[in-house]
N, C-alpha and C. Protein backbone atom coordinates (compact mmCIF):
# COMPACT_ATOMS: atom_id res chain seq x y z
N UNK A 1 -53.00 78.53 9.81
CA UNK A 1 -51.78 77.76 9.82
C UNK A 1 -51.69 76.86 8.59
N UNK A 2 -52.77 76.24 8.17
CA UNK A 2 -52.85 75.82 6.79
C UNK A 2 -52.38 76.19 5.64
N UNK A 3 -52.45 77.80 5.44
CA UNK A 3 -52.38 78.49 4.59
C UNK A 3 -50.44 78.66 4.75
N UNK A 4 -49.99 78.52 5.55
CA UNK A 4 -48.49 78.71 5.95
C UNK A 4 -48.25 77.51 5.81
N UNK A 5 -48.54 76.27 5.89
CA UNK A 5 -48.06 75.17 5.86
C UNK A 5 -47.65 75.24 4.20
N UNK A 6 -48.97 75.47 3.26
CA UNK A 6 -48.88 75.02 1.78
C UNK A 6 -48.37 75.97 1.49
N UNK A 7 -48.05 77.64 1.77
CA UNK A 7 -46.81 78.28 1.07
C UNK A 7 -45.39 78.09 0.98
N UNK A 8 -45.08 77.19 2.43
CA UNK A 8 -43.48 76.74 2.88
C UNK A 8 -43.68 75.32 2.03
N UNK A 9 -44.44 74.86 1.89
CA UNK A 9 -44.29 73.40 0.62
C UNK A 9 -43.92 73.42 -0.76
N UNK A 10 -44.42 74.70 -0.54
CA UNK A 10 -44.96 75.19 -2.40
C UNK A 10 -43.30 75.94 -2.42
N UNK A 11 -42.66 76.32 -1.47
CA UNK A 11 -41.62 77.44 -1.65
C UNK A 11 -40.75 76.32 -2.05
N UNK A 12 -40.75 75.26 -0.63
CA UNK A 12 -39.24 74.43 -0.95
C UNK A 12 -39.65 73.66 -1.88
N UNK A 13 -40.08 73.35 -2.63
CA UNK A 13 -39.99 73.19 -4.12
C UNK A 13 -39.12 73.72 -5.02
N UNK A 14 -39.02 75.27 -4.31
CA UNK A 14 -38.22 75.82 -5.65
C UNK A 14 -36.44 76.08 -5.09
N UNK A 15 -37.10 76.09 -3.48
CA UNK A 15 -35.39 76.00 -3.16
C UNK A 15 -35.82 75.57 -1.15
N UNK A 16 -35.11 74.13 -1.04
CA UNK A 16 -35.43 73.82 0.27
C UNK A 16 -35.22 74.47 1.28
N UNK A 17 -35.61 74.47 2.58
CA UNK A 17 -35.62 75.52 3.37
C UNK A 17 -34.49 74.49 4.64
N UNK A 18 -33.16 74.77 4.77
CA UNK A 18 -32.16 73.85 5.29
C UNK A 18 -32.82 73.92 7.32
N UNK A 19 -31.96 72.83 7.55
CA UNK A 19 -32.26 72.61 8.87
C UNK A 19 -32.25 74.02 9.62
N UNK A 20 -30.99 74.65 10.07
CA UNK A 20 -31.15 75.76 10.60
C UNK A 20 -31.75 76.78 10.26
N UNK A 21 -32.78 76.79 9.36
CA UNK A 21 -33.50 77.77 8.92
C UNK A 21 -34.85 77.69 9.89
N UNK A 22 -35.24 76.54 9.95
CA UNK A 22 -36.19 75.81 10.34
C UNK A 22 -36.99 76.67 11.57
N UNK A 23 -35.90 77.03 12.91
CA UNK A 23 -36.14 77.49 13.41
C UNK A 23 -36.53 79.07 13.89
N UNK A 24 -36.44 79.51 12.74
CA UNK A 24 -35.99 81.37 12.09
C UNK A 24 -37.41 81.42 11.88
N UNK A 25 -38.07 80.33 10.99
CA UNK A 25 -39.48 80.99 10.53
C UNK A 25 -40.48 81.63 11.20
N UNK A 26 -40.67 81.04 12.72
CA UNK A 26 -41.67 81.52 13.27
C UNK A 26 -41.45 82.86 13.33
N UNK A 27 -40.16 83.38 13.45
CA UNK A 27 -39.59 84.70 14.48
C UNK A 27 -39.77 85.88 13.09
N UNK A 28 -38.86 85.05 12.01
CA UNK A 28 -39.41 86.04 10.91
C UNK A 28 -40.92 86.26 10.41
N UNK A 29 -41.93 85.65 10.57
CA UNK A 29 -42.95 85.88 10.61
C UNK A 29 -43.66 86.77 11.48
N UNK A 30 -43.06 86.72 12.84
CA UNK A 30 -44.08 87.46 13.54
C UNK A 30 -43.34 88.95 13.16
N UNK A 31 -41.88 88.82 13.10
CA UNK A 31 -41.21 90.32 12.28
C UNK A 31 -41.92 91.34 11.47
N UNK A 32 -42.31 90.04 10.18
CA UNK A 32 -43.08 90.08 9.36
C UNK A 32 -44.30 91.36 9.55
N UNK A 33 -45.28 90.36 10.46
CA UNK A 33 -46.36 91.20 10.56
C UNK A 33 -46.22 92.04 11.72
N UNK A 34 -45.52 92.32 12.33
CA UNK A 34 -44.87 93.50 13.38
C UNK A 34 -44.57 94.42 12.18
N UNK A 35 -43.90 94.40 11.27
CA UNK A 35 -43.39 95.58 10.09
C UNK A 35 -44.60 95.47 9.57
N UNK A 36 -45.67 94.76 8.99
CA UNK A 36 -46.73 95.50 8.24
C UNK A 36 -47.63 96.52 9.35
N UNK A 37 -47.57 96.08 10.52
CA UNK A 37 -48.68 96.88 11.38
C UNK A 37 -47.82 98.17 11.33
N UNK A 38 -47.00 98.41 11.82
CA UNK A 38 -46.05 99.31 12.34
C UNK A 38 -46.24 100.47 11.23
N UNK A 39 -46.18 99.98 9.68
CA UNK A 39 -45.80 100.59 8.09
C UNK A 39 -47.20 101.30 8.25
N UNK A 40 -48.05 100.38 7.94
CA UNK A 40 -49.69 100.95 8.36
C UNK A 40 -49.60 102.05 8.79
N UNK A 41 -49.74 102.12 10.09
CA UNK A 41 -49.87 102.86 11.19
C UNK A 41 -48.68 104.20 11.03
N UNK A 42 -47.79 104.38 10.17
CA UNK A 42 -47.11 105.61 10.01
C UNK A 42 -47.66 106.21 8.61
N UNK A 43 -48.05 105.09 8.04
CA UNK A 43 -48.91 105.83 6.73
C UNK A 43 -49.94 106.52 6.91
N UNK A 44 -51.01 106.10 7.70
CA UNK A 44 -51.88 106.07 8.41
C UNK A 44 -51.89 107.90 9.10
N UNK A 45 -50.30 108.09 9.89
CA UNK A 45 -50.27 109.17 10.13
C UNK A 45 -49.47 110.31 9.75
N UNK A 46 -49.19 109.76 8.51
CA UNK A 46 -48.57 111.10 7.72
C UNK A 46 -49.83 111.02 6.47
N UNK A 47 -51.16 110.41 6.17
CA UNK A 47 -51.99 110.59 5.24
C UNK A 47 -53.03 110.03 5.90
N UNK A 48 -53.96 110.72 6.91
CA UNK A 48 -54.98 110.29 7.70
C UNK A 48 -56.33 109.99 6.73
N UNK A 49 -56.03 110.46 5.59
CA UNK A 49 -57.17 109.90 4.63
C UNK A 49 -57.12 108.83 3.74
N UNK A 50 -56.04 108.20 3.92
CA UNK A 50 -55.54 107.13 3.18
C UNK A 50 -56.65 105.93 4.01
N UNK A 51 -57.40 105.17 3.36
CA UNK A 51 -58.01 104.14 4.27
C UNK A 51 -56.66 102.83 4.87
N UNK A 52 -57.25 102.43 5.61
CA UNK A 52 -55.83 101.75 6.00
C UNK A 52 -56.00 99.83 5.91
């Protein structure tokens, strides 16, 4: 959680992250890593030798 704290600090620096956004982050995050597992896991089975 640390590591998420100082990337959203470091971001709105370059452009603030407005009130109603506020509440989006968690959801896009877990999106987030729901689409990397998911991407994996079809690569995974259209190139079973690909390490994953």
């Amino acid at each position: 959680m640390r590591d998420a704290c100082a990337f959203v600090t470091g971001y709105e620096r370059a452009r603030p992250i407005r009130d109603w956004e506020l509440p989006l982050l968690p959801i896009a995050a877990l999106a987030r890593l729901t689409l990397r597992a998911l991407i994996t896991n079809w690569r995974a089975e259209r190139v079973p030798e690909r390490p994953r």
